[in-house]
N, C-alpha and C. Protein backbone atom coordinates (compact mmCIF):
# COMPACT_ATOMS: atom_id res chain seq x y z
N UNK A 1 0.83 -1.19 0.00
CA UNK A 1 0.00 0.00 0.00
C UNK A 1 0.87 1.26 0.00
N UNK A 2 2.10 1.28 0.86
CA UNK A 2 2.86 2.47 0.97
C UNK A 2 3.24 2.73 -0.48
N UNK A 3 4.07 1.40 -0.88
CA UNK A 3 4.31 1.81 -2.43
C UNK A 3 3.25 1.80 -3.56
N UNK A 4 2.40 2.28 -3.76
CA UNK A 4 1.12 2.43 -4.13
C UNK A 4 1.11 3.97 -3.92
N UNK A 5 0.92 4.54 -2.97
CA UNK A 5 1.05 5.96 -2.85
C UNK A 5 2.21 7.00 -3.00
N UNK A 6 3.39 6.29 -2.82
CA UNK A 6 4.45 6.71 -3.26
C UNK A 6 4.11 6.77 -4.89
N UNK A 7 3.92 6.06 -5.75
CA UNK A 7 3.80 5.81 -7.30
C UNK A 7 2.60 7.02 -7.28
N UNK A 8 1.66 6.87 -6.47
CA UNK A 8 0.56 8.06 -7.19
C UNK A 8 1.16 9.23 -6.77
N UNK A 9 2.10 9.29 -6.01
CA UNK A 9 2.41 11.09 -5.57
C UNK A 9 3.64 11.43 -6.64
N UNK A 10 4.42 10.70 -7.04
CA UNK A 10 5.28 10.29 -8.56
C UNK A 10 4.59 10.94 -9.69
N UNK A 11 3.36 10.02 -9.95
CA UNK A 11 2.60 10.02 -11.23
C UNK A 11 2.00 11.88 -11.10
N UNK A 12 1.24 11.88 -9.96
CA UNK A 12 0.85 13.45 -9.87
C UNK A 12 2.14 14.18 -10.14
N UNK A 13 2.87 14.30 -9.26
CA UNK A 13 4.32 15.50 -9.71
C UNK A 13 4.88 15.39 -10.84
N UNK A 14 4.50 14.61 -11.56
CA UNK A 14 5.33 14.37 -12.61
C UNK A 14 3.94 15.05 -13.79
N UNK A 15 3.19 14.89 -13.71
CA UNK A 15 1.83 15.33 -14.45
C UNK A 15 1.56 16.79 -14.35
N UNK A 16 1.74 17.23 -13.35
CA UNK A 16 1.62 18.78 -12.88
C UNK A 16 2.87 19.58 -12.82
N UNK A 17 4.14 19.06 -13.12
CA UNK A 17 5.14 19.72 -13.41
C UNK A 17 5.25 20.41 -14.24
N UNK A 18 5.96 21.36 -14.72
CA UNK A 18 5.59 22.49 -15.85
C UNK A 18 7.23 22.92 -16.04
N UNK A 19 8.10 22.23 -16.78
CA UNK A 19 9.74 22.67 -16.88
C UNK A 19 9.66 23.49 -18.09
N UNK A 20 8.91 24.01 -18.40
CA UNK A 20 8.72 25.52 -18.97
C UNK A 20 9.16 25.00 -20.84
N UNK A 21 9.07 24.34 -21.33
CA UNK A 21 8.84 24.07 -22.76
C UNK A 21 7.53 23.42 -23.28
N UNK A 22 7.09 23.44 -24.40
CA UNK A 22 6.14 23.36 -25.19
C UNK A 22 5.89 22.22 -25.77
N UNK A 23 6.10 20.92 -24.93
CA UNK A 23 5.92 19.64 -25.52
C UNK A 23 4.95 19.12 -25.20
N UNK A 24 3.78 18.73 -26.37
CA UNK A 24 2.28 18.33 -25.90
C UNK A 24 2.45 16.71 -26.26
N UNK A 25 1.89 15.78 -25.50
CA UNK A 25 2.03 14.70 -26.01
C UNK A 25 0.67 14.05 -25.99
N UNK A 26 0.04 13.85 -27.53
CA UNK A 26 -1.56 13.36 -27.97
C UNK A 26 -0.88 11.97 -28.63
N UNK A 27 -1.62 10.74 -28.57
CA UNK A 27 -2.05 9.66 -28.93
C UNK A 27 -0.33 9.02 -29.06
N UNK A 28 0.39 9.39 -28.00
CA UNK A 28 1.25 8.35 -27.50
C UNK A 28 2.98 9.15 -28.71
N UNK A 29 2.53 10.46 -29.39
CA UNK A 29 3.36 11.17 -30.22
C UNK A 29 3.87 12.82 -29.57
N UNK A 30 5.08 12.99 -29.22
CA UNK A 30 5.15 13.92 -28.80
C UNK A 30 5.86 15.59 -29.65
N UNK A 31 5.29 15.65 -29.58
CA UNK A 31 5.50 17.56 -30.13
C UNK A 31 5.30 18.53 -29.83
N UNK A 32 6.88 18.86 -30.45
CA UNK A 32 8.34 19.97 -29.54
C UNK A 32 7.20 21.17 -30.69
N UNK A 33 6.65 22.23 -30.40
CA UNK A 33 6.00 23.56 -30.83
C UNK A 33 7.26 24.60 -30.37
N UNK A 34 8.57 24.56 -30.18
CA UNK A 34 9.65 24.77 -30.10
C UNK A 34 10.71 25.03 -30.97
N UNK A 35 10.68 23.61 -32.02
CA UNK A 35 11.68 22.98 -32.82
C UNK A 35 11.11 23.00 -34.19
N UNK A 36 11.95 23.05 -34.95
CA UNK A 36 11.83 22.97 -36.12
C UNK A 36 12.84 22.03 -37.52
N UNK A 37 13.16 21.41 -36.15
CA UNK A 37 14.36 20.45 -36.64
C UNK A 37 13.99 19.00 -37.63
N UNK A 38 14.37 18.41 -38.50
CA UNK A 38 13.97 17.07 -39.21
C UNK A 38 14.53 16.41 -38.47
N UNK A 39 13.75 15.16 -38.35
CA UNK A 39 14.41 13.54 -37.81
C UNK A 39 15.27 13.66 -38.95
N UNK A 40 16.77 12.47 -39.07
CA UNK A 40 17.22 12.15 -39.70
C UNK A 40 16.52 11.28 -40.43
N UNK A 41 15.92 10.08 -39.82
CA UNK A 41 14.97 8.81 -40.51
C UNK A 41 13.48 9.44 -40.70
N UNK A 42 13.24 9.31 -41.71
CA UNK A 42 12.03 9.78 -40.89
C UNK A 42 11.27 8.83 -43.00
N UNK A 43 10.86 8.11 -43.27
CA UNK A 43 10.19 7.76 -44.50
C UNK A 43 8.78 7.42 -44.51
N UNK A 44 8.26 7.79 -45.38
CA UNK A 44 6.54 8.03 -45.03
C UNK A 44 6.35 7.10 -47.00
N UNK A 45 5.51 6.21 -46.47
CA UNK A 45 4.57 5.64 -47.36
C UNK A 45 2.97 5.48 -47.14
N UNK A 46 2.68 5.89 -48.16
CA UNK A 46 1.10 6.02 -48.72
C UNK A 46 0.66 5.39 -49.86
N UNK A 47 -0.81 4.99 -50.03
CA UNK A 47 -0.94 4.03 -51.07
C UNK A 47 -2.91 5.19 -51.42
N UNK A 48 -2.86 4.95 -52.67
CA UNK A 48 -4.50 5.81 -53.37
C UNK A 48 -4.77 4.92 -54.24
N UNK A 49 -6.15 4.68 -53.84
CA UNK A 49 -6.46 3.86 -55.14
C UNK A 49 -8.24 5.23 -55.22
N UNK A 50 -8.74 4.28 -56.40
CA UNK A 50 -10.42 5.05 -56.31
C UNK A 50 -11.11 5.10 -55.65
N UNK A 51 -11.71 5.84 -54.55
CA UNK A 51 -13.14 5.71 -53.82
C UNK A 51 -14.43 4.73 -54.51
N UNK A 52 -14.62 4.62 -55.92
CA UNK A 52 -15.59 3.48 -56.10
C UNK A 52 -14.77 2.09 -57.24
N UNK A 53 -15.69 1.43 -57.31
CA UNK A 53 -15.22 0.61 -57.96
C UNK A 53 -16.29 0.09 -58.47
N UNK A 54 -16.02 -1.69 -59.56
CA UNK A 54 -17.06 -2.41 -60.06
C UNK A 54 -16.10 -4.04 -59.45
N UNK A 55 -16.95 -4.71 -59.29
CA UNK A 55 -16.61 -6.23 -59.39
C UNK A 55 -16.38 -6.01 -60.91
N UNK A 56 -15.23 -7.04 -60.68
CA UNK A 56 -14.65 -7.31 -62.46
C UNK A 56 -13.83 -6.58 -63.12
N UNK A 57 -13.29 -5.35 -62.10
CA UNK A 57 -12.72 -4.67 -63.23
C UNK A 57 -11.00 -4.53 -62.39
N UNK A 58 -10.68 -3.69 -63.29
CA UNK A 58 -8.45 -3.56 -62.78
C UNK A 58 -8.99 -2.04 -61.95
N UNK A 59 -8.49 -1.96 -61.38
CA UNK A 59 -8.39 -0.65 -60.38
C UNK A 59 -6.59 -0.41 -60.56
N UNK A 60 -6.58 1.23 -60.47
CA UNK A 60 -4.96 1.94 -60.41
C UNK A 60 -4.78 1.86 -58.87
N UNK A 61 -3.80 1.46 -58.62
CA UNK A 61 -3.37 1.60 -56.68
C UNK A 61 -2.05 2.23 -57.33
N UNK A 62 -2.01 3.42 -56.48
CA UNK A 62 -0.73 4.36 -56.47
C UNK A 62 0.48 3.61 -55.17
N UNK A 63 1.17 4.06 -55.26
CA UNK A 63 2.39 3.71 -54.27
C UNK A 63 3.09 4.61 -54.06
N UNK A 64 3.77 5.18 -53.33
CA UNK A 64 4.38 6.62 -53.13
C UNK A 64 5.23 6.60 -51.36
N UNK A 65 6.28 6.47 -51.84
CA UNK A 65 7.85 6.03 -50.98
C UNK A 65 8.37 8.01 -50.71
N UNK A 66 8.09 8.55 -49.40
CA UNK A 66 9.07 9.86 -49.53
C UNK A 66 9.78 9.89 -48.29
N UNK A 67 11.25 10.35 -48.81
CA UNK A 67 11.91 10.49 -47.77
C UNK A 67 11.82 12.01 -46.93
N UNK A 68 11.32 12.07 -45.99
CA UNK A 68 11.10 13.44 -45.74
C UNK A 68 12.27 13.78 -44.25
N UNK A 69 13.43 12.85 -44.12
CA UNK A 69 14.21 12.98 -43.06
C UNK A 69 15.65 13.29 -43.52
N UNK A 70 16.59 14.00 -43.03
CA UNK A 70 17.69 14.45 -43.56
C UNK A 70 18.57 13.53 -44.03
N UNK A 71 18.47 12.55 -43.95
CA UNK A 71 19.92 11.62 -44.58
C UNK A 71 19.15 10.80 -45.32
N UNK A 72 20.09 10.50 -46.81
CA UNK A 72 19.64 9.21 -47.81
C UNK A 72 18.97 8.12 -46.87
N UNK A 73 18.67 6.93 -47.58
CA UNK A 73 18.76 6.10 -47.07
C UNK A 73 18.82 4.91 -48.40
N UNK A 74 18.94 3.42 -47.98
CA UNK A 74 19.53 3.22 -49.19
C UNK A 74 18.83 1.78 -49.22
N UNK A 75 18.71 1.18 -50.11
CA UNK A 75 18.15 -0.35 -50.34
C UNK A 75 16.72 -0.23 -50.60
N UNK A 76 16.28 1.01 -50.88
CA UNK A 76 14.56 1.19 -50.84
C UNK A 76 14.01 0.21 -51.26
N UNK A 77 12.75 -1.04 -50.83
CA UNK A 77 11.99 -1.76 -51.90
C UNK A 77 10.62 -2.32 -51.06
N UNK A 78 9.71 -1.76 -52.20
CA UNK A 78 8.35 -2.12 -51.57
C UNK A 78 7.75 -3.59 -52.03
N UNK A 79 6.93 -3.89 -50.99
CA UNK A 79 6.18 -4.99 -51.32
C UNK A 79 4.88 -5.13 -50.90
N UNK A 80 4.21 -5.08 -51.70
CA UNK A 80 2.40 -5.44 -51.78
C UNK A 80 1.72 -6.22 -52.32
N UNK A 81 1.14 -7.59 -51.78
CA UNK A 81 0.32 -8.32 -52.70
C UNK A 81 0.88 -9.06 -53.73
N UNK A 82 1.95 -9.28 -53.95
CA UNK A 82 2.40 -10.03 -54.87
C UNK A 82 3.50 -9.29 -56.34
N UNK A 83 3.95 -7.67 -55.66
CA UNK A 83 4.32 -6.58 -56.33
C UNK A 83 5.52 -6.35 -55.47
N UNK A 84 6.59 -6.66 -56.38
CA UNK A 84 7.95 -6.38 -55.63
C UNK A 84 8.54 -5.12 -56.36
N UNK A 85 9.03 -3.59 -56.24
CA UNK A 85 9.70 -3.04 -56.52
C UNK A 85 11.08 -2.32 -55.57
N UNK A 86 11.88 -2.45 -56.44
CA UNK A 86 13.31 -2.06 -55.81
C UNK A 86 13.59 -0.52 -56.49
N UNK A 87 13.67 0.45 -54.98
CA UNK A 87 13.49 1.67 -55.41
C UNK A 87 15.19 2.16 -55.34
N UNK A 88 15.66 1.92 -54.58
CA UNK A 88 17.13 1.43 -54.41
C UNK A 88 17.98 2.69 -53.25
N UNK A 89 18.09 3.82 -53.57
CA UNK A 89 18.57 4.81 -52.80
C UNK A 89 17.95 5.64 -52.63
N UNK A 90 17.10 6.49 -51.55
CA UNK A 90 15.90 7.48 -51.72
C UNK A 90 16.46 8.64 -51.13
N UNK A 91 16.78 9.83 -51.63
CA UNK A 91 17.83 10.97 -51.16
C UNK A 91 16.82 12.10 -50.36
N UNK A 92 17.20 12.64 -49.40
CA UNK A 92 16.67 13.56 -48.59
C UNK A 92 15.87 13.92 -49.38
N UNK A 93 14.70 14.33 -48.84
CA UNK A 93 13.84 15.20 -49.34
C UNK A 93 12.52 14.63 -50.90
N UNK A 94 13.54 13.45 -51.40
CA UNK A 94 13.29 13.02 -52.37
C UNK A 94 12.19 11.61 -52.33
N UNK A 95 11.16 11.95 -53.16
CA UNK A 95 9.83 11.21 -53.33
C UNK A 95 9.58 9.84 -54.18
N UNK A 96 9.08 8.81 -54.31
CA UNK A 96 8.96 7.92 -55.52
C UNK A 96 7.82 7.51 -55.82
N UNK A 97 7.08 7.77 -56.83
CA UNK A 97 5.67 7.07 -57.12
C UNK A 97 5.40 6.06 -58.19
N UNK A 98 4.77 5.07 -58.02
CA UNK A 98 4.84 3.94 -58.58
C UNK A 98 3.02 3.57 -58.80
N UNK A 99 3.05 2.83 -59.93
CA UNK A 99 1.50 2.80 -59.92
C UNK A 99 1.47 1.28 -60.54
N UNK A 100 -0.06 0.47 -60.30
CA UNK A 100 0.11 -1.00 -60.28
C UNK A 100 -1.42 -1.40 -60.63
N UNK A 101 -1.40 -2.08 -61.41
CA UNK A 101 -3.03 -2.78 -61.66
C UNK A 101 -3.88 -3.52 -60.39
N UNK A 102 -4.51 -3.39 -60.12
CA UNK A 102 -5.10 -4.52 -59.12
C UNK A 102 -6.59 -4.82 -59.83
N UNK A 103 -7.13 -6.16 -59.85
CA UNK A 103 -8.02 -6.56 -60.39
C UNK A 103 -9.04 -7.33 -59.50
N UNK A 104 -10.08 -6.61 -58.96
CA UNK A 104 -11.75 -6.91 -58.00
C UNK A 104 -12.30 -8.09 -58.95
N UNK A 105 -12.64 -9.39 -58.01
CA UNK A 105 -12.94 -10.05 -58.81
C UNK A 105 -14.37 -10.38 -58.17
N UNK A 106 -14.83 -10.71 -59.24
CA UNK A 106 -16.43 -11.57 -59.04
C UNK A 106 -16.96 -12.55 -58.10
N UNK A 107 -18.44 -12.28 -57.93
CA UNK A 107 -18.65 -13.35 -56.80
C UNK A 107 -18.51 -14.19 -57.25
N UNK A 108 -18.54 -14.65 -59.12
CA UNK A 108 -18.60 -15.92 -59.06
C UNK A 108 -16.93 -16.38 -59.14
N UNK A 109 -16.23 -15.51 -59.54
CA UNK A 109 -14.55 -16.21 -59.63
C UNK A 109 -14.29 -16.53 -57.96
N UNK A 110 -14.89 -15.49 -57.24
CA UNK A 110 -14.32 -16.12 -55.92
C UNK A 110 -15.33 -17.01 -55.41
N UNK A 111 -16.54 -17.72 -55.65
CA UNK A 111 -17.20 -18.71 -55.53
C UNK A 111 -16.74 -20.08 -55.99
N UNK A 112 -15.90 -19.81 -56.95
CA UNK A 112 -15.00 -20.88 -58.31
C UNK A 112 -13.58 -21.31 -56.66
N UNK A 113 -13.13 -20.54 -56.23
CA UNK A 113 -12.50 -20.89 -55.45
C UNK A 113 -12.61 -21.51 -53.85
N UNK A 114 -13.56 -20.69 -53.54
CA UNK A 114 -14.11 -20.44 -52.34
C UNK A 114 -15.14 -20.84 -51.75
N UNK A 115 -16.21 -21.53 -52.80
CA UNK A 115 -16.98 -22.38 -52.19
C UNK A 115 -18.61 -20.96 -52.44
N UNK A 116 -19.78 -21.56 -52.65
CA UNK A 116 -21.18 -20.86 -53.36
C UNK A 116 -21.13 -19.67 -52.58
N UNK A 117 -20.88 -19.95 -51.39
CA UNK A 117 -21.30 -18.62 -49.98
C UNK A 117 -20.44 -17.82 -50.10
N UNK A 118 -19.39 -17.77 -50.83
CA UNK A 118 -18.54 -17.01 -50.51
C UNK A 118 -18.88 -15.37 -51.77
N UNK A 119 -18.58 -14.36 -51.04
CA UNK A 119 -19.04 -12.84 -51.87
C UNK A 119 -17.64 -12.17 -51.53
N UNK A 120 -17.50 -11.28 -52.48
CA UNK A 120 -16.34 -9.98 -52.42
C UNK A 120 -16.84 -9.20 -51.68
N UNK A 121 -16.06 -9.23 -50.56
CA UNK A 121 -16.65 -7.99 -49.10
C UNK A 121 -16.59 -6.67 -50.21
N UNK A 122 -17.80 -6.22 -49.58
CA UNK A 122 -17.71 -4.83 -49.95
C UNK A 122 -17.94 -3.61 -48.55
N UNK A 123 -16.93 -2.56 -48.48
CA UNK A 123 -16.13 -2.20 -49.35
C UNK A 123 -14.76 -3.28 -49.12
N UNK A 124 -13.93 -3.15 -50.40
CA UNK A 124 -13.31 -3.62 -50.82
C UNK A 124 -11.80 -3.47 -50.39
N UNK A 125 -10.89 -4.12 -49.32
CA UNK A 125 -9.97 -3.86 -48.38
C UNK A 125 -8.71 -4.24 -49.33
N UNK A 126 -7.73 -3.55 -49.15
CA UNK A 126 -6.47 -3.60 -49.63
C UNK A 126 -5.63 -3.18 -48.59
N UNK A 127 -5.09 -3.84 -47.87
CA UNK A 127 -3.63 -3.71 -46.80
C UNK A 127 -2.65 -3.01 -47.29
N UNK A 128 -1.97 -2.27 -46.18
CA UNK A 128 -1.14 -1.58 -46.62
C UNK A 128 -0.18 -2.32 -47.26
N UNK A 129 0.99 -1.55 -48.21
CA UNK A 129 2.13 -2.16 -48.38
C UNK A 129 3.39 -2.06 -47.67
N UNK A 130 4.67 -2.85 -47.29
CA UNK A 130 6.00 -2.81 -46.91
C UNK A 130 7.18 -2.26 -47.97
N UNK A 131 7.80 -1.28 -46.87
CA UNK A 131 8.93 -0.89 -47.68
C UNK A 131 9.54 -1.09 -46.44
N UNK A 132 11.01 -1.45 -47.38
CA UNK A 132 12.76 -2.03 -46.24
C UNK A 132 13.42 -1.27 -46.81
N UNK A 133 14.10 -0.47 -45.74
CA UNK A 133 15.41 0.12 -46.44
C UNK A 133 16.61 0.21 -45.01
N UNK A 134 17.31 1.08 -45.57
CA UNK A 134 18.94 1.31 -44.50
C UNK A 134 19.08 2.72 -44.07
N UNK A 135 19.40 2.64 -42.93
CA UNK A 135 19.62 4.06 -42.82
C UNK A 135 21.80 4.40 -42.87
N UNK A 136 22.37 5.27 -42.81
CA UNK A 136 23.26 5.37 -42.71
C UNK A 136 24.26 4.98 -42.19
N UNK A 137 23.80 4.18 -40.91
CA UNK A 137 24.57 3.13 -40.63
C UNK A 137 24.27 1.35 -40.69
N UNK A 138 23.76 1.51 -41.80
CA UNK A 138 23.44 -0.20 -42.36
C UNK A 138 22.39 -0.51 -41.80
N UNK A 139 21.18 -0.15 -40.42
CA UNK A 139 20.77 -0.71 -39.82
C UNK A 139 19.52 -1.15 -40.89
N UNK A 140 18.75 -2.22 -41.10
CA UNK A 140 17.47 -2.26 -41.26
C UNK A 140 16.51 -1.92 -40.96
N UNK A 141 15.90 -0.77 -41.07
CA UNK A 141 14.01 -0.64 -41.37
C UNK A 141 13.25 -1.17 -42.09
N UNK A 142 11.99 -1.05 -41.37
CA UNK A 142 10.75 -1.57 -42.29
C UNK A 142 9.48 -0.57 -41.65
N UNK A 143 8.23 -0.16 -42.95
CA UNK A 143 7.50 0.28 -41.91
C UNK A 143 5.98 -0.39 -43.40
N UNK A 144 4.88 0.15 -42.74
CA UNK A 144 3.61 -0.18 -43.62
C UNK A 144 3.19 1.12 -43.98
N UNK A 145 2.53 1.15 -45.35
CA UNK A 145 1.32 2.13 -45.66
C UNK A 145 0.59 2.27 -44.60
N UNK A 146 -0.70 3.29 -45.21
CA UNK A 146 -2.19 3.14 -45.00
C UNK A 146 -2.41 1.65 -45.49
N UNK A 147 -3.63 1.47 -45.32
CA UNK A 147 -4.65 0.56 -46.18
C UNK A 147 -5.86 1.52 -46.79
N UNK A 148 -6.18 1.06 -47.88
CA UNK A 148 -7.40 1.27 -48.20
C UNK A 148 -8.68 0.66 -48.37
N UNK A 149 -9.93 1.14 -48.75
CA UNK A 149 -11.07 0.75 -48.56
C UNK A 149 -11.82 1.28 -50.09
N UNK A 150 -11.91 0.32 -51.21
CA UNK A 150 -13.03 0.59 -51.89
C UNK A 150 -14.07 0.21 -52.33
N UNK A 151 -15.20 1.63 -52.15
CA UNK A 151 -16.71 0.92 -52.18
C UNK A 151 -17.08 0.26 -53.53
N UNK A 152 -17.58 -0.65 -53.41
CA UNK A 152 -17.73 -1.41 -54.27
C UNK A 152 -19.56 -1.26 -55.09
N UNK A 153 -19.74 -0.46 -55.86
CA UNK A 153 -21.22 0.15 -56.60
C UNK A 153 -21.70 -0.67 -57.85
């Protein structure tokens, strides 16, 4: 019990402290309203495809690799669904967009596989994709897209 109250008089002083800088911390991300500095690592992937669609048809899914952190990084290569590209060295500041067929198939092609009951959820889910790369000292990264969602009309 003592240490129980010791931890809540911790948790309070530490909550109500105020060391006089501007760091708010929402949904577990903290930001310096101070700084204006870049991470070194810092690579952001995103994936767009169409808001509607049809059973049966190829849909465009975009892909889009940017480095928005101060140092190269090197070995770039994404993977989605059965889509391997090797982007190879991605330089500060510098973006890559890539675009790829994907094809919504029918209740009855996925009935042909899947057995009578089976339907194409709608809307129509696509997982994000993986990109691996290096940062400046060899280490390995990996991170995911978004995913998307299209309605299926």
């Amino acid at each position: 019990m003592f240490i129980i109250a010791i931890l809540a008089v911790v948790v309070f002083a530490s909550g109500c402290t105020d060391n006089g800088n501007q760091n708010n911390t929402q949904n577990n991300t903290t930001v310096n309203q101070n700084s204006t500095s870049v991470k070194a690592i810092n690579v952001i992937a995103t994936q767009k495809g169409p808001e509607t669609a049809k059973k049966g048809m190829n849909v465009t899914i975009q892909y889009t690799v940017s480095n928005k952190g101060s140092e190269n990084v090197t070995n770039v290569s994404i993977v989605s669904q059965g889509i391997e590209q090797t982007i190879g060295t991605l330089k500060s500041g510098e973006t890559k967009t890539y675009t790829s067929q994907l094809y919504i198939p029918t209740d009855a092609e996925v009935q042909e596989d899947f057995g009578i009951n089976s339907t194409v959820s709608n809307p129509f889910f696509i997982g994000g994709f993986n990109v691996k790369f290096n940062d400046a000292n060899g280490n390995e990264h990996s991170i995911m897209s978004n995913s998307i969602e299209i309605k299926l009309v």
